[in-house]
PDB file of N, CA and C in Angstrom:
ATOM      1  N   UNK A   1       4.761   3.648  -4.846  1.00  0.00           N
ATOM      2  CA  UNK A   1       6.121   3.276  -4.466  1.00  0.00           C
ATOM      3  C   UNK A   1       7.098   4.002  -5.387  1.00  0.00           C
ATOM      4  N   UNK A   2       8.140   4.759  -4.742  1.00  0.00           N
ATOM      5  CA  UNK A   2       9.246   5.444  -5.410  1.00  0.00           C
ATOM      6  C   UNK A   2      10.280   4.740  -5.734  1.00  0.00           C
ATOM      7  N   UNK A   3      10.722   4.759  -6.965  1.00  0.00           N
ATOM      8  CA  UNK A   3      12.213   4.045  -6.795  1.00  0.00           C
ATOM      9  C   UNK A   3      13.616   4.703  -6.555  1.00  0.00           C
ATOM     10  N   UNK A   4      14.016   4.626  -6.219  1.00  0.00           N
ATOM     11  CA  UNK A   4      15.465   5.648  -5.748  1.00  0.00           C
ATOM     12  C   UNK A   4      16.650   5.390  -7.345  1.00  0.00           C
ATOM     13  N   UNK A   5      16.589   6.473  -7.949  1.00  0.00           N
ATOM     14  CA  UNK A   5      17.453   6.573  -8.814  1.00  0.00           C
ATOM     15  C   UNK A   5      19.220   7.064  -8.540  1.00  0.00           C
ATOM     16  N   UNK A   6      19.159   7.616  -8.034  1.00  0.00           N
ATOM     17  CA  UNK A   6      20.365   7.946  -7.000  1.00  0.00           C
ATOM     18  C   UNK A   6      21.090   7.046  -6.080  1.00  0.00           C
ATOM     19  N   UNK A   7      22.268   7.013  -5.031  1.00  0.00           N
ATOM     20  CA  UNK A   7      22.828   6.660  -4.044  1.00  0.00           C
ATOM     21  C   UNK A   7      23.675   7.561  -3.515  1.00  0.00           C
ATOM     22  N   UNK A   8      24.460   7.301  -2.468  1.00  0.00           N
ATOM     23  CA  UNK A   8      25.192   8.251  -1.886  1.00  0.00           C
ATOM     24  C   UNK A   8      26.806   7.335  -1.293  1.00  0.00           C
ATOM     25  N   UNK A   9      27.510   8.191  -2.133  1.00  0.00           N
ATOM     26  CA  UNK A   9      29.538   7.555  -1.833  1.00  0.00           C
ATOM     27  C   UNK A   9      29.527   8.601  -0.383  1.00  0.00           C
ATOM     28  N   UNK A  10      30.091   8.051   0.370  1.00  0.00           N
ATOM     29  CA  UNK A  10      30.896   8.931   0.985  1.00  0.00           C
ATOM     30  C   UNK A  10      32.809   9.138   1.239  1.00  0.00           C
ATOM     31  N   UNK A  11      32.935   9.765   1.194  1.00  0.00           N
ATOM     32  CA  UNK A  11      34.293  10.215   0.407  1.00  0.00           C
ATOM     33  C   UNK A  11      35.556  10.441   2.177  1.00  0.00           C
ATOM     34  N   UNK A  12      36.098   9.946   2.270  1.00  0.00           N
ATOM     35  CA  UNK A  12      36.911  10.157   3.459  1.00  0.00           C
ATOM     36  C   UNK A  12      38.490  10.462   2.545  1.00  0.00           C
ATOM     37  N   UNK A  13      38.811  11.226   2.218  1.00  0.00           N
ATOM     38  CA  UNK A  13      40.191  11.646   1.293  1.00  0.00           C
ATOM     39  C   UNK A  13      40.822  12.454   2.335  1.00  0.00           C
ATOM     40  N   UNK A  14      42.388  11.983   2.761  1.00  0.00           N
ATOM     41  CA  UNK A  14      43.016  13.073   3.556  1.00  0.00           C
ATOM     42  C   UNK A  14      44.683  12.951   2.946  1.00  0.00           C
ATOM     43  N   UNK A  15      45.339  14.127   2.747  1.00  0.00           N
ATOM     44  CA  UNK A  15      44.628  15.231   2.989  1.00  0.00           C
ATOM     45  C   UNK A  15      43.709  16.123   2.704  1.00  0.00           C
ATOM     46  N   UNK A  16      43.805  16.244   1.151  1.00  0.00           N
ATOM     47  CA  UNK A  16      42.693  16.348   0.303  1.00  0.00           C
ATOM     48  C   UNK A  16      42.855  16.023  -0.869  1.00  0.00           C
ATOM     49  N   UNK A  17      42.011  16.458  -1.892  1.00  0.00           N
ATOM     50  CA  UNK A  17      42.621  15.400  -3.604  1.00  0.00           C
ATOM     51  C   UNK A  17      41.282  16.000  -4.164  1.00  0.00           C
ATOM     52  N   UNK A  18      41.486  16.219  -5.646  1.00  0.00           N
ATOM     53  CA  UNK A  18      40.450  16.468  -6.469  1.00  0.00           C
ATOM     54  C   UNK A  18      39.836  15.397  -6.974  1.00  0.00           C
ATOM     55  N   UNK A  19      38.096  15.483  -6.684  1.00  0.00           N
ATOM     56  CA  UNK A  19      37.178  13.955  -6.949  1.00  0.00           C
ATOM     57  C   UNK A  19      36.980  14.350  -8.840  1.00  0.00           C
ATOM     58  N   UNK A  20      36.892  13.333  -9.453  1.00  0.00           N
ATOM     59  CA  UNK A  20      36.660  13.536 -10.819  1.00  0.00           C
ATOM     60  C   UNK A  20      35.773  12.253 -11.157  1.00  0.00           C
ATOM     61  N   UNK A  21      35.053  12.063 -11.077  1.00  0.00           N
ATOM     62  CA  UNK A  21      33.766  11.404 -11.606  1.00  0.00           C
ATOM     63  C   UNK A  21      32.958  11.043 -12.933  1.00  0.00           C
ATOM     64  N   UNK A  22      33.738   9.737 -13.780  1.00  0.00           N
ATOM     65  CA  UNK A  22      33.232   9.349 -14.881  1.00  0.00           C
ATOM     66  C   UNK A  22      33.750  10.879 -15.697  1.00  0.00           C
ATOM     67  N   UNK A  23      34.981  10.983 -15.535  1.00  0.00           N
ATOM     68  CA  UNK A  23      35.797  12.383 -16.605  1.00  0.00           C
ATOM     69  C   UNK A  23      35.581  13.972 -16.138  1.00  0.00           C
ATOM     70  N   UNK A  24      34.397  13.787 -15.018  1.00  0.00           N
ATOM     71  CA  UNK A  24      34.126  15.176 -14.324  1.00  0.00           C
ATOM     72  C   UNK A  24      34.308  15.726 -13.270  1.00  0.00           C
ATOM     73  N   UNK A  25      34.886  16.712 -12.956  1.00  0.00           N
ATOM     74  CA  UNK A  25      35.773  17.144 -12.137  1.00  0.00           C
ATOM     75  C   UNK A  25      34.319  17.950 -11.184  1.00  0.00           C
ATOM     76  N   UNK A  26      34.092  16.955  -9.932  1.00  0.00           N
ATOM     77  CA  UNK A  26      33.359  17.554  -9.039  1.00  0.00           C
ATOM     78  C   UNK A  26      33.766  18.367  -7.661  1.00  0.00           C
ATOM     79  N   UNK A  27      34.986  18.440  -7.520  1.00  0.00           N
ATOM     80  CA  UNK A  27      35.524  19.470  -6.315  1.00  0.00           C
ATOM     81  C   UNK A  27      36.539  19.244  -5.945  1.00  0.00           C
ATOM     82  N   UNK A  28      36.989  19.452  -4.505  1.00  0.00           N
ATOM     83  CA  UNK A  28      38.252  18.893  -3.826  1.00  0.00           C
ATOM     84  C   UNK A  28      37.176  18.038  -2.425  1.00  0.00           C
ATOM     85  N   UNK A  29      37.860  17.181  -2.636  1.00  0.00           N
ATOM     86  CA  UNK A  29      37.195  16.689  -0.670  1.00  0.00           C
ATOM     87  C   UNK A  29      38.346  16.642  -0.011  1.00  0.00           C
ATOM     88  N   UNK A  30      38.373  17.182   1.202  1.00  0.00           N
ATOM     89  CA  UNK A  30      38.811  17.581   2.758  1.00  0.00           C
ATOM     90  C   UNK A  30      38.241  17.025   3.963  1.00  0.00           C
ATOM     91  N   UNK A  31      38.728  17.586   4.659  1.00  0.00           N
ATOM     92  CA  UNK A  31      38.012  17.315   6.199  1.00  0.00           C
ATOM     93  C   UNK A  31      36.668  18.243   6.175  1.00  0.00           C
ATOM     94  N   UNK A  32      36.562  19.214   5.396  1.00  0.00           N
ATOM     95  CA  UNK A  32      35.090  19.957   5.426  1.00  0.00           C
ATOM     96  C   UNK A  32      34.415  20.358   4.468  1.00  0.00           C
ATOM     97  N   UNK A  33      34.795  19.841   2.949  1.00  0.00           N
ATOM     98  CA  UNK A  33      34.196  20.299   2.222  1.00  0.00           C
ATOM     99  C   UNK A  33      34.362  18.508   0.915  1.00  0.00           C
ATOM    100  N   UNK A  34      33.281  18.384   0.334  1.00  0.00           N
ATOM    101  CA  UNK A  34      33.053  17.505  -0.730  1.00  0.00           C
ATOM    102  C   UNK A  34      33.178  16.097   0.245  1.00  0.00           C
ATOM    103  N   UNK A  35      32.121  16.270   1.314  1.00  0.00           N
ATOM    104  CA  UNK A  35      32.528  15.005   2.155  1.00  0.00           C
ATOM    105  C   UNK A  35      31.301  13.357   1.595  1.00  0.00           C
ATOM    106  N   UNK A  36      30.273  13.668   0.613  1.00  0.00           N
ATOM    107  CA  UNK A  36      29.623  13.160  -0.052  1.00  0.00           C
ATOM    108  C   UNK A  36      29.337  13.498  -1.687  1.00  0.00           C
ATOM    109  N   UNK A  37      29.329  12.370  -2.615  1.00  0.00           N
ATOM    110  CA  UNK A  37      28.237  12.558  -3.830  1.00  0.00           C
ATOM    111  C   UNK A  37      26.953  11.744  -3.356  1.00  0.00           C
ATOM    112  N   UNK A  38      26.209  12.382  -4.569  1.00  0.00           N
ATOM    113  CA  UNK A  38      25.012  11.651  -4.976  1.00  0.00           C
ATOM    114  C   UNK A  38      24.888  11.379  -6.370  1.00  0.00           C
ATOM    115  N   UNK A  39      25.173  10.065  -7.035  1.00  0.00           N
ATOM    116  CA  UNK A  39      25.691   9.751  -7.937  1.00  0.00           C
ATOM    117  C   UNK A  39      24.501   9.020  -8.707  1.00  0.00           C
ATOM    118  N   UNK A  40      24.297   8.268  -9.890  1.00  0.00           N
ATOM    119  CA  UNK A  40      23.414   7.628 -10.138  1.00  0.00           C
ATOM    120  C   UNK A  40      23.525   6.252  -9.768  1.00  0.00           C
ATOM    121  N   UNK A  41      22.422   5.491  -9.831  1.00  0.00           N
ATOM    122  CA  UNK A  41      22.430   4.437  -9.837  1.00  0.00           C
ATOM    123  C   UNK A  41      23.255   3.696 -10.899  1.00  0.00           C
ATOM    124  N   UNK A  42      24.322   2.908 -10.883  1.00  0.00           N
ATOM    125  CA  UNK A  42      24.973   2.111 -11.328  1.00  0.00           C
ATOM    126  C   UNK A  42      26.760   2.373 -11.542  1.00  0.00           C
ATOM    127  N   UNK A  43      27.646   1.769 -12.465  1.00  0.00           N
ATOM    128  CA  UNK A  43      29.095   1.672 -12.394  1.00  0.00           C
ATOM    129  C   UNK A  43      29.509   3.362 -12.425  1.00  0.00           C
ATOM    130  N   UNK A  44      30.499   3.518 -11.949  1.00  0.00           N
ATOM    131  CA  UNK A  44      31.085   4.535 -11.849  1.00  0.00           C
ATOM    132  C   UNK A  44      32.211   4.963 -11.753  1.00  0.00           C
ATOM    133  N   UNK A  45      33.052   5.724 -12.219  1.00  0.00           N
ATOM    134  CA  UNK A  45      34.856   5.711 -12.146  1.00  0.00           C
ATOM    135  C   UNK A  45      35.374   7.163 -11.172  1.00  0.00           C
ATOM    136  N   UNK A  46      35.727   6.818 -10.334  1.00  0.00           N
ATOM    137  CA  UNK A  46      36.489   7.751  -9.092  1.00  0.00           C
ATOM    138  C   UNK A  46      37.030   8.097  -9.125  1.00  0.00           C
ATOM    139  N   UNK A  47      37.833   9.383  -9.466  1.00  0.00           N
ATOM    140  CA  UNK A  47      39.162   9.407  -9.579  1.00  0.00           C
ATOM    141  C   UNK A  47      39.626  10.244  -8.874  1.00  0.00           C
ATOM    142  N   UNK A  48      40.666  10.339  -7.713  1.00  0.00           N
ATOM    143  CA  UNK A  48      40.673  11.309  -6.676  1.00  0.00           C
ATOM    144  C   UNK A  48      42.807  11.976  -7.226  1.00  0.00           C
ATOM    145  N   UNK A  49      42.447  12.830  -7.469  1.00  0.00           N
ATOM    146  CA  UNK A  49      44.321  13.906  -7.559  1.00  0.00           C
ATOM    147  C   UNK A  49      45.108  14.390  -6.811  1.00  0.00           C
ATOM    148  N   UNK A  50      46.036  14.405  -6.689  1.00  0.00           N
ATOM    149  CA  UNK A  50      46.537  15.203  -5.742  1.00  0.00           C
ATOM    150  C   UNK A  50      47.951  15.580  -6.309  1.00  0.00           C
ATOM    151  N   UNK A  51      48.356  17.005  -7.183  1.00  0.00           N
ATOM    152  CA  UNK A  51      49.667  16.803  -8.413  1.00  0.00           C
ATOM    153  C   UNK A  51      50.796  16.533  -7.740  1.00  0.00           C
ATOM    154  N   UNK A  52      51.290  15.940  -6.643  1.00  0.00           N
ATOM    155  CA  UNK A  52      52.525  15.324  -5.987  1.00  0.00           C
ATOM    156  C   UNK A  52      52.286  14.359  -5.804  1.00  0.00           C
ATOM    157  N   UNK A  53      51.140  13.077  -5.602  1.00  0.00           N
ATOM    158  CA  UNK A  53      50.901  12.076  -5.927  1.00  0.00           C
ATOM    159  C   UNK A  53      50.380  11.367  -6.638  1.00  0.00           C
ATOM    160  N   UNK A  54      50.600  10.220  -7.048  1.00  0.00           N
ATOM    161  CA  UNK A  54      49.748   9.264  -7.792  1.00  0.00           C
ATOM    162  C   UNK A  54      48.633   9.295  -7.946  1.00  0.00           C
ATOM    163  N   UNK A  55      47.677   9.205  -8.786  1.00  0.00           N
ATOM    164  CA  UNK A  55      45.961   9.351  -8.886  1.00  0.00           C
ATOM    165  C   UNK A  55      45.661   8.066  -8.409  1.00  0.00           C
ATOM    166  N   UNK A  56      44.855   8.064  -7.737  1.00  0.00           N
ATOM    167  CA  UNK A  56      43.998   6.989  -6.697  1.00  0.00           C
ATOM    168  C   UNK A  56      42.641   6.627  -7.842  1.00  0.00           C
ATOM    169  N   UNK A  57      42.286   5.355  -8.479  1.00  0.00           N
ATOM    170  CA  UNK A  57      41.208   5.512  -8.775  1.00  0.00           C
ATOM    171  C   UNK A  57      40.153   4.574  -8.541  1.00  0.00           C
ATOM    172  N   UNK A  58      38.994   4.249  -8.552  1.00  0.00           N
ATOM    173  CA  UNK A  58      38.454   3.338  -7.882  1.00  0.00           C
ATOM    174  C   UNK A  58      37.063   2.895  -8.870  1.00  0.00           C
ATOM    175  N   UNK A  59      36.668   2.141  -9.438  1.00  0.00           N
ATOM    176  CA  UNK A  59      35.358   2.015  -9.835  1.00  0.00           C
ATOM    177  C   UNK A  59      34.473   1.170  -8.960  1.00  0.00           C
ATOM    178  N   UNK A  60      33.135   1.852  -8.682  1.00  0.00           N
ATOM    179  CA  UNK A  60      32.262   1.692  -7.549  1.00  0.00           C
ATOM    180  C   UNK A  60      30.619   1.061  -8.509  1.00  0.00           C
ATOM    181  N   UNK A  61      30.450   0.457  -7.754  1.00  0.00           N
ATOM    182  CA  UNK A  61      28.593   0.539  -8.384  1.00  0.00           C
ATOM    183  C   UNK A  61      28.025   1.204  -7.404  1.00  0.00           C
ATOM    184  N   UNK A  62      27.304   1.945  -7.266  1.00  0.00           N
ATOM    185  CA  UNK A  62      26.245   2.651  -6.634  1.00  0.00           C
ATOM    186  C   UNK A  62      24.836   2.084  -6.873  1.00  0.00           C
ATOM    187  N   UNK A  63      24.278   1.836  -5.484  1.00  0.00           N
ATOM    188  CA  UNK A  63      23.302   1.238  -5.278  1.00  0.00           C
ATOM    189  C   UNK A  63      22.217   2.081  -4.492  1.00  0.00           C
ATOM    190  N   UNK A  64      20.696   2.174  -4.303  1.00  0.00           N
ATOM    191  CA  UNK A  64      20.207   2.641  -3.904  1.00  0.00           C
ATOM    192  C   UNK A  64      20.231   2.010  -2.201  1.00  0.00           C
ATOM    193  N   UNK A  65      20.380   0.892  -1.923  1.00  0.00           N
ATOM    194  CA  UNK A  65      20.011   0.090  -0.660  1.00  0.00           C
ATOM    195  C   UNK A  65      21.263   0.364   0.626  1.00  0.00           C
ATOM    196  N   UNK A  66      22.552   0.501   0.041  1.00  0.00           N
ATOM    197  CA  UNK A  66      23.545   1.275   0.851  1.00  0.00           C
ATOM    198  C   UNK A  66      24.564   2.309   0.473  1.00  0.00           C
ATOM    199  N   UNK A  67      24.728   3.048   1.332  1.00  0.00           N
ATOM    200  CA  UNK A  67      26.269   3.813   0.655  1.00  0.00           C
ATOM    201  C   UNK A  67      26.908   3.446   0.419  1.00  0.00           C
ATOM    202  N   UNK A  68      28.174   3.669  -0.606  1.00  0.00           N
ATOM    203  CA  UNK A  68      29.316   3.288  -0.687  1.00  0.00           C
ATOM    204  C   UNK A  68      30.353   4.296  -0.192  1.00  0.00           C
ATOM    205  N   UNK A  69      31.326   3.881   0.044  1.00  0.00           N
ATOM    206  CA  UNK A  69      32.610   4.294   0.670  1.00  0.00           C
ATOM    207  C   UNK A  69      33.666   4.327   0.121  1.00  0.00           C
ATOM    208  N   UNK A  70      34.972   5.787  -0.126  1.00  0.00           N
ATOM    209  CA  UNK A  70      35.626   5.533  -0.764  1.00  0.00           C
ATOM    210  C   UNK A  70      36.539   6.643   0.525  1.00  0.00           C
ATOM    211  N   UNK A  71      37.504   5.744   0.646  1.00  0.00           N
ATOM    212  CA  UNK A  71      38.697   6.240   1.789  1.00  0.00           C
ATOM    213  C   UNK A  71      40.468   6.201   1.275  1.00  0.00           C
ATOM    214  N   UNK A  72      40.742   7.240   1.001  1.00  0.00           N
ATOM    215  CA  UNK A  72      42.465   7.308   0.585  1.00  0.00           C
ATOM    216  C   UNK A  72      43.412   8.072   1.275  1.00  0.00           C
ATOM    217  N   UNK A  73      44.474   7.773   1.484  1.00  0.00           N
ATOM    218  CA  UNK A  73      45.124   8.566   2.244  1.00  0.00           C
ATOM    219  C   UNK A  73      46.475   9.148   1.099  1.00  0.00           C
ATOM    220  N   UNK A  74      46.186   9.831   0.989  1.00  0.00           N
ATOM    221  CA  UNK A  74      48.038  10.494   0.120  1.00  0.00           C
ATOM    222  C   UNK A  74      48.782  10.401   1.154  1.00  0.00           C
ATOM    223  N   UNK A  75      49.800   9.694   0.601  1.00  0.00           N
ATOM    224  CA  UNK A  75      51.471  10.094   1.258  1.00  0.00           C
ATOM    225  C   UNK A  75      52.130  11.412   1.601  1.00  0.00           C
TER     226      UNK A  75
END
C-alpha cells in the first residue's frame, strides 16, 4: 500500500495573477497556463498578485483524499 504524499489545488484565477506558494513564486495562472499545483501534504500559504490589485491570499491544507480549490477574480 502507497501512501500519497502529495495533493492537487486547482487554481481558477482570472484574469491572471502570480501564484507564490509558502514565499515561492511558482508562475502566473490564466485561462491556459498554471491551471494546477501539486503541493505537499499539509498547511500551505497561497498567495496570488496582480501589481494593480490587492494580493489575494489564502491558506489551504492539502490533503491526499480530495483536491482543493482556489478561485479569485481581480477587479
Amino acid at each position: 500500500v502507497s501512501v500519497a504524499t502529495t495533493g492537487l489545488v486547482k487554481l481558477n484565477i482570472v484574469p491572471w495573477g502570480t501564484v507564490v506558494v509558502d514565499g515561492i513564486t511558482r508562475g502566473i495562472s490564466n485561462s491556459t497556463q498554471l491551471r494546477q499545483l501539486e503541493l505537499s501534504i499539509g498547511p500551505h500559504t497561497i498567495e496570488i498578485a496582480k501589481p494593480d490589485s490587492p494580493t489575494f491570499t489564502q491558506t489551504i491544507v492539502v490533503t491526499a483524499e480530495s483536491a482543493q480549490s482556489i478561485s479569485h477574480t481581480f477587479k
